[in-house]
N, C-alpha and C. Protein backbone atom coordinates (compact mmCIF):
# COMPACT_ATOMS: atom_id res chain seq x y z
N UNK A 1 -17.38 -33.26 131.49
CA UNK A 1 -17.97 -32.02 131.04
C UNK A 1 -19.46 -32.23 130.81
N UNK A 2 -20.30 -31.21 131.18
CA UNK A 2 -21.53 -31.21 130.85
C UNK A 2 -22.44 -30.63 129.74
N UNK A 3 -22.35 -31.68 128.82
CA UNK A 3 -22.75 -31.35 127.68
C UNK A 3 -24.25 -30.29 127.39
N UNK A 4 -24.86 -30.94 128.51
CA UNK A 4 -26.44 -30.00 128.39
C UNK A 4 -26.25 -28.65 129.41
N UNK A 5 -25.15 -28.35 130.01
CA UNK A 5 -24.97 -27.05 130.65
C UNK A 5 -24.33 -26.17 129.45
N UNK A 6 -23.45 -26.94 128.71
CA UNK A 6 -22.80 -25.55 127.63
C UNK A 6 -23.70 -25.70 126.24
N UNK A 7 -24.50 -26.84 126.20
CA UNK A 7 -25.82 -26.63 125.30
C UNK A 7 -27.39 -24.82 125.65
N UNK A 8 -27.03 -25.22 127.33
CA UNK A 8 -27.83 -23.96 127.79
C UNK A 8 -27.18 -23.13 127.68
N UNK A 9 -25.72 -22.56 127.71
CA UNK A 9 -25.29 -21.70 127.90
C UNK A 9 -25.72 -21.22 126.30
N UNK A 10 -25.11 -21.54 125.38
CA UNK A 10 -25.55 -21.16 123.76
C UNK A 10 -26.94 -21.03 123.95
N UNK A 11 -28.04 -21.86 124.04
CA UNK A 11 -29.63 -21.21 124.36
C UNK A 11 -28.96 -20.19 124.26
N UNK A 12 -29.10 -20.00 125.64
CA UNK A 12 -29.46 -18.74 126.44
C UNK A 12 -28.44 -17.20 125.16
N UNK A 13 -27.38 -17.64 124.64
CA UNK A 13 -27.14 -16.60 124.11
C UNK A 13 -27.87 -16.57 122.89
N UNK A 14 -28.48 -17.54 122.03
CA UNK A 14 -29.12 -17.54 120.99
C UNK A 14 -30.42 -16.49 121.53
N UNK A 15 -31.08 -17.29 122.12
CA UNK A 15 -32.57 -16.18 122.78
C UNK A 15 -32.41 -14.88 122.77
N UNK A 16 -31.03 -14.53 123.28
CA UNK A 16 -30.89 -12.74 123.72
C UNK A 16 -31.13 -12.51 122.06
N UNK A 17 -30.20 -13.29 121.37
CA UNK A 17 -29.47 -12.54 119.88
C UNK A 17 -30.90 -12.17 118.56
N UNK A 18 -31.57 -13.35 119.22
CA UNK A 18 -32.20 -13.52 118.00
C UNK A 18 -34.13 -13.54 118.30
N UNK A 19 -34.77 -12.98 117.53
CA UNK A 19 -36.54 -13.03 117.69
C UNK A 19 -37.02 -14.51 116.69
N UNK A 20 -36.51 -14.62 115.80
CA UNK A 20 -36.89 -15.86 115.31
C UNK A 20 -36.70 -17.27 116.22
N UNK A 21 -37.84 -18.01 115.89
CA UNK A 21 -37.40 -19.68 116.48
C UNK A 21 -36.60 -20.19 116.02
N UNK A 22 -36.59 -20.20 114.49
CA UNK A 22 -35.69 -20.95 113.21
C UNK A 22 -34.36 -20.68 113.52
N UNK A 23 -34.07 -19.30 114.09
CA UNK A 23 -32.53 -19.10 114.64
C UNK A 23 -32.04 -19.20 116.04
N UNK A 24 -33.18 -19.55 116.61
CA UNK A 24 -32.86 -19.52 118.07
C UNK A 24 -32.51 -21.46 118.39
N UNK A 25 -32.53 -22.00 117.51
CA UNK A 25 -32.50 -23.16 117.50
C UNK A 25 -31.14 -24.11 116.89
N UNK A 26 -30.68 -25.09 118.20
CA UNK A 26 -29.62 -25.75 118.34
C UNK A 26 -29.37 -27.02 117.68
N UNK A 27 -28.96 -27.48 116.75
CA UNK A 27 -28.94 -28.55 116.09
C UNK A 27 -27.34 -29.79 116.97
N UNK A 28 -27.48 -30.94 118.38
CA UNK A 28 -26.79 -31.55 118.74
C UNK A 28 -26.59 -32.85 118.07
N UNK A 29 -24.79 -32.62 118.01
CA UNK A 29 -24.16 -33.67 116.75
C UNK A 29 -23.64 -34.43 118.10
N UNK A 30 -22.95 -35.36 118.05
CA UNK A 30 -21.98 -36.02 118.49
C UNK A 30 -20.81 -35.31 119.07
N UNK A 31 -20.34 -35.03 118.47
CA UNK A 31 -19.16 -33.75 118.29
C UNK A 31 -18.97 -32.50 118.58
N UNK A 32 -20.06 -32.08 118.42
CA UNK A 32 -20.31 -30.34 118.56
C UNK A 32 -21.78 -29.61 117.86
N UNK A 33 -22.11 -28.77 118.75
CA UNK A 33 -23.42 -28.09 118.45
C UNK A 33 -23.02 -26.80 117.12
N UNK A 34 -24.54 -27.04 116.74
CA UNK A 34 -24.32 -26.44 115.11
C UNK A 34 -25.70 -25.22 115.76
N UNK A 35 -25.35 -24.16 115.35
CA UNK A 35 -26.27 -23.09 115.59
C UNK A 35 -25.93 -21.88 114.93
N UNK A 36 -27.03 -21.06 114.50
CA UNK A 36 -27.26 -19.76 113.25
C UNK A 36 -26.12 -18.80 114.47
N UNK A 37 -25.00 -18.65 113.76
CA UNK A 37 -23.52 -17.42 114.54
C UNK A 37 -24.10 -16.31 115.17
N UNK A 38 -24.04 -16.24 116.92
CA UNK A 38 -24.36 -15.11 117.43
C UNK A 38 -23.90 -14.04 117.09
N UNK A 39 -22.25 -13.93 116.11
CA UNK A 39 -21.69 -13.10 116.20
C UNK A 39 -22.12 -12.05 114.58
N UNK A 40 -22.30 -12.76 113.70
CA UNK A 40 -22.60 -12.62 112.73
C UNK A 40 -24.28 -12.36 112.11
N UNK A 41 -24.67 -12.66 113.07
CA UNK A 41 -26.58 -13.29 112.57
C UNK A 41 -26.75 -14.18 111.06
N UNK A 42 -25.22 -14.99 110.88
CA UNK A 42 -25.13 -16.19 109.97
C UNK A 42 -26.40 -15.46 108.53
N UNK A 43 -26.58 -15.93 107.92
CA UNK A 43 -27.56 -15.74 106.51
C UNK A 43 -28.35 -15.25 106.78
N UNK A 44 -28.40 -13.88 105.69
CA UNK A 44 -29.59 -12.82 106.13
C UNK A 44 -30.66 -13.44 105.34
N UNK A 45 -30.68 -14.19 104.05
CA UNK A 45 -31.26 -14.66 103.28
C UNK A 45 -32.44 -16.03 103.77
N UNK A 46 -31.43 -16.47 104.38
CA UNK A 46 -31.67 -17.99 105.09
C UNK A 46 -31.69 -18.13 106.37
N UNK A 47 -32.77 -17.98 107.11
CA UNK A 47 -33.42 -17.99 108.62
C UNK A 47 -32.92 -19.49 109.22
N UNK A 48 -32.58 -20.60 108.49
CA UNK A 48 -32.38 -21.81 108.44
C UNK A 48 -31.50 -22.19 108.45
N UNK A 49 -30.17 -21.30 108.22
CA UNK A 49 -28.76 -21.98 107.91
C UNK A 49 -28.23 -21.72 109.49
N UNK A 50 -27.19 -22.88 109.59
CA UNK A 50 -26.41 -22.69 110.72
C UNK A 50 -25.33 -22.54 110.49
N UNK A 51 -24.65 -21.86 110.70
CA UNK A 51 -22.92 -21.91 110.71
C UNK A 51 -22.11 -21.87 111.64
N UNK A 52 -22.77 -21.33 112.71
CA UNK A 52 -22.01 -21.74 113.83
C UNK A 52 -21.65 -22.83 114.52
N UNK A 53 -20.53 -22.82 114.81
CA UNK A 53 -20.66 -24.75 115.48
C UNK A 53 -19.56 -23.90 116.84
N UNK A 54 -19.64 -25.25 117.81
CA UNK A 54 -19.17 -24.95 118.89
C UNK A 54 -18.67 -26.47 119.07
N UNK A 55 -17.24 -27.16 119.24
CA UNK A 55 -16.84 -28.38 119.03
C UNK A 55 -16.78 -28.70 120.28
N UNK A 56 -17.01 -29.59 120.46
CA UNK A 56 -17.14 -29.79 121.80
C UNK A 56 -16.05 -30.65 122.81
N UNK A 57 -14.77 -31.32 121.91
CA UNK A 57 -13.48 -31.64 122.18
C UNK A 57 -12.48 -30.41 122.90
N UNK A 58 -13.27 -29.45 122.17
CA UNK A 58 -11.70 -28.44 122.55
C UNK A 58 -13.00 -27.31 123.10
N UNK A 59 -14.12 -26.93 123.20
CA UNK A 59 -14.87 -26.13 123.89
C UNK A 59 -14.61 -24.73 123.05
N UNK A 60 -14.10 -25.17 121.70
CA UNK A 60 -14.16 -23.89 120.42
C UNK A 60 -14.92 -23.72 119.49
N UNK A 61 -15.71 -22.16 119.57
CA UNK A 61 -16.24 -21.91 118.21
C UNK A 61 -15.77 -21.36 117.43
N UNK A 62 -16.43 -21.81 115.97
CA UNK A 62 -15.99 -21.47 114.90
C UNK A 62 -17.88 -20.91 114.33
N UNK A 63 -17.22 -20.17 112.95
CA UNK A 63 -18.18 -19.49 112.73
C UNK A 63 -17.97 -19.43 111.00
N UNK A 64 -18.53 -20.29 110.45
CA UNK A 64 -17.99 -20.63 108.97
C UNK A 64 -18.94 -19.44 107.76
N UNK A 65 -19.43 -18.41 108.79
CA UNK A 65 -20.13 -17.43 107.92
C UNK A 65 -18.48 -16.39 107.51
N UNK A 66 -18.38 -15.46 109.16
CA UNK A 66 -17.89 -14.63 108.92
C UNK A 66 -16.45 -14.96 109.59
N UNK A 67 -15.88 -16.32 109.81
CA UNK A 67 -15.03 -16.48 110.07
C UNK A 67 -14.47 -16.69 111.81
N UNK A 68 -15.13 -16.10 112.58
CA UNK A 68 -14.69 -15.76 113.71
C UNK A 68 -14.54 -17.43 114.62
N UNK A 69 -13.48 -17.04 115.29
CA UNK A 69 -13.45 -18.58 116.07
C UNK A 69 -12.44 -17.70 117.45
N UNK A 70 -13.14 -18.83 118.58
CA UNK A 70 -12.57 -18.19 119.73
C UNK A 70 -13.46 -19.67 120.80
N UNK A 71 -12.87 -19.47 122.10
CA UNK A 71 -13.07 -20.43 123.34
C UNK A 71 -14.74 -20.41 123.60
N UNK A 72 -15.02 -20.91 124.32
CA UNK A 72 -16.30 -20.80 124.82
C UNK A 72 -16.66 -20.12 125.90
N UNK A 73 -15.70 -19.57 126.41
CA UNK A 73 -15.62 -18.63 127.55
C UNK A 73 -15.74 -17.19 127.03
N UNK A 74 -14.59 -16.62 126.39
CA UNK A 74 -14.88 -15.75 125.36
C UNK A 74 -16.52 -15.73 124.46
N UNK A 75 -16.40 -16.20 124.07
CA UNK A 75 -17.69 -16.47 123.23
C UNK A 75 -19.17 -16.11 124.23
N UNK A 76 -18.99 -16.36 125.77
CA UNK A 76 -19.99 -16.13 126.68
C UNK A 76 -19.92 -14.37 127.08
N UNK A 77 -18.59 -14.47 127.53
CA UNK A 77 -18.09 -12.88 127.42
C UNK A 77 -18.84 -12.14 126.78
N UNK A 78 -18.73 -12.36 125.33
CA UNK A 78 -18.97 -11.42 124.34
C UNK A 78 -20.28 -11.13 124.24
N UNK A 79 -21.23 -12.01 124.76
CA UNK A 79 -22.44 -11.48 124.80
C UNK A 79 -22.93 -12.08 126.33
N UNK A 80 -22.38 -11.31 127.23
CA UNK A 80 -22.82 -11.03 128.02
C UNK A 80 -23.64 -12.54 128.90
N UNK A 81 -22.49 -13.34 128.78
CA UNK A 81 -23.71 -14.65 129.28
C UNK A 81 -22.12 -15.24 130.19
N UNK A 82 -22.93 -15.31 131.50
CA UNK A 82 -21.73 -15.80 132.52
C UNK A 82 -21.68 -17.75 132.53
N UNK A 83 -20.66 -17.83 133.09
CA UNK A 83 -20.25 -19.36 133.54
C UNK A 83 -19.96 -19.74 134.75
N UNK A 84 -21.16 -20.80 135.32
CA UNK A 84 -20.77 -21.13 136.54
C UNK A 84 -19.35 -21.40 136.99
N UNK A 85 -18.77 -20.69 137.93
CA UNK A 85 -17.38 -21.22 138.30
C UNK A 85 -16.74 -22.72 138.58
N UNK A 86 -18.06 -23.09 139.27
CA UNK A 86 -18.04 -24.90 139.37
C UNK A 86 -17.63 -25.50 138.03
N UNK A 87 -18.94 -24.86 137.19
CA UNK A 87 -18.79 -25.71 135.83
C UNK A 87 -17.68 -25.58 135.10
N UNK A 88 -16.79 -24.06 135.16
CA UNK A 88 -15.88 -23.73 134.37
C UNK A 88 -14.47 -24.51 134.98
N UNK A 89 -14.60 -24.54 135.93
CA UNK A 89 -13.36 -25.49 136.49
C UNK A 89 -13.60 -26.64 135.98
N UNK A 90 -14.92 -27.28 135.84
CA UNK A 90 -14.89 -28.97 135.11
C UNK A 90 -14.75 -28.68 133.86
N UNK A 91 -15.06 -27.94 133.55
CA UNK A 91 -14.55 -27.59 132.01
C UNK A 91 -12.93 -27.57 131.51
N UNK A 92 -12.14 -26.81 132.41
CA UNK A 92 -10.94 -26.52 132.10
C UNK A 92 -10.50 -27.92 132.70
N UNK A 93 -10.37 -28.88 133.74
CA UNK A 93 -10.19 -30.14 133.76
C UNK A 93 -10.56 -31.01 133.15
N UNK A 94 -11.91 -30.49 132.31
CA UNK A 94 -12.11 -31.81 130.86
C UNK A 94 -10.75 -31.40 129.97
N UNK A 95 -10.77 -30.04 129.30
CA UNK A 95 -9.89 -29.41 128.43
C UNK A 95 -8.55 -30.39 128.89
N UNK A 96 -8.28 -30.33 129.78
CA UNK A 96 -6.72 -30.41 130.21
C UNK A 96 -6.68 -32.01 130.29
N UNK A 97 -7.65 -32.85 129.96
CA UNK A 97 -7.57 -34.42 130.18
C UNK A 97 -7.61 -35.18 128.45
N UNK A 98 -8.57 -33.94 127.80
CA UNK A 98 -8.76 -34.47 126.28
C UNK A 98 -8.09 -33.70 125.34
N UNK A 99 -7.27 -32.65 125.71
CA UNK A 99 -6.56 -31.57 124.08
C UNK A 99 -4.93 -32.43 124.49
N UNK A 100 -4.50 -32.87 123.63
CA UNK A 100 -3.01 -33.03 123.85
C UNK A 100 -2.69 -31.96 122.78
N UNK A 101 -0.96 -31.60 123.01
CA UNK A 101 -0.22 -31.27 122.52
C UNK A 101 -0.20 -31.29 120.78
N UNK A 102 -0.81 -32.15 120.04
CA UNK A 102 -1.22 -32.15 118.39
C UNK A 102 -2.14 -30.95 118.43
N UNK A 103 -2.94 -31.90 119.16
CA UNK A 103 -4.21 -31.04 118.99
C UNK A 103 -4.33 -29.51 119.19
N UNK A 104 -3.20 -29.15 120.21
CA UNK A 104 -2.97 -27.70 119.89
C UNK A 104 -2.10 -27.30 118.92
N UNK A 105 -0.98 -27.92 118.66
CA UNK A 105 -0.57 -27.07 117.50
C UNK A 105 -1.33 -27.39 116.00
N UNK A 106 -2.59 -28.23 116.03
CA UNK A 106 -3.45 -28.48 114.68
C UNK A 106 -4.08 -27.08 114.52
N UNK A 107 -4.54 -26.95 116.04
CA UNK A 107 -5.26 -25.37 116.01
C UNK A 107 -4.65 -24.22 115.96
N UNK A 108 -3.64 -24.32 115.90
CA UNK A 108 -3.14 -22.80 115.73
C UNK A 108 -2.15 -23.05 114.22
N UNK A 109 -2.18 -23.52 113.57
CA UNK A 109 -1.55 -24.29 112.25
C UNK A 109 -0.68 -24.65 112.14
N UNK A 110 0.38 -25.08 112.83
CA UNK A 110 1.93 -25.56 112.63
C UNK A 110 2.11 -27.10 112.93
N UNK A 111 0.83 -27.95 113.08
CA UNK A 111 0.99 -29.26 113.16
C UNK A 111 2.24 -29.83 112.44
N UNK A 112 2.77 -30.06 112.53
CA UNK A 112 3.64 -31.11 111.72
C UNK A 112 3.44 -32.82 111.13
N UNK A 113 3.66 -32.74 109.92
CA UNK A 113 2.73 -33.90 109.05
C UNK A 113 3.94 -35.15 109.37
């Protein structure tokens, strides 16, 4: 998977969403990108906070303002930002090489302890 193609893809939806720099801006973890929630515009107070994250194991965001969590495909959908077909096929063949079976039922809550 290409980490700096679904890093641009978020750009590119941050830019549409937002006039500030402070929010248009991507903070890369190890793990998953942390960025101010397209869906929400994250803290009206705080130009600085991020809450959005986008994990980058399972290609899901979450949105620890207003809650919302959904795929990264969806998430492009929703504002209007497409995915190369090339890339989305390496995508869904990363998905299908690194999520086992825990790992989906962790995400939808019925893991078993």
């Amino acid at each position: 998977m290409d980490k700096e193609y679904v890093k641009g893809l978020i750009q590119k939806i941050l830019d549409k969403e937002f006039a500030s720099p402070a929010r248009r801006k991507v903070r890369d973890y190890v793990d998953r990108l942390n960025f101010c929630a397209p869906c929400c515009g994250d803290s009206h107070n705080n130009e600085h906070k991020k809450r959005g994250n986008l994990y980058l194991k399972s290609l899901r965001y979450v949105c620890f303002n207003c809650g919302a969590s959904m795929g990264l495909d969806r998430l492009c959908k929703k504002h209007n930002e497409v995915i190369d077909p090339d890339k989305k096929l390496e995508m869904i063949e990363y998905l299908d090489s690194v999520v086992t079976y825990k790992d989906a039922e962790a995400s939808i809550g019925r893991c078993p302890v």
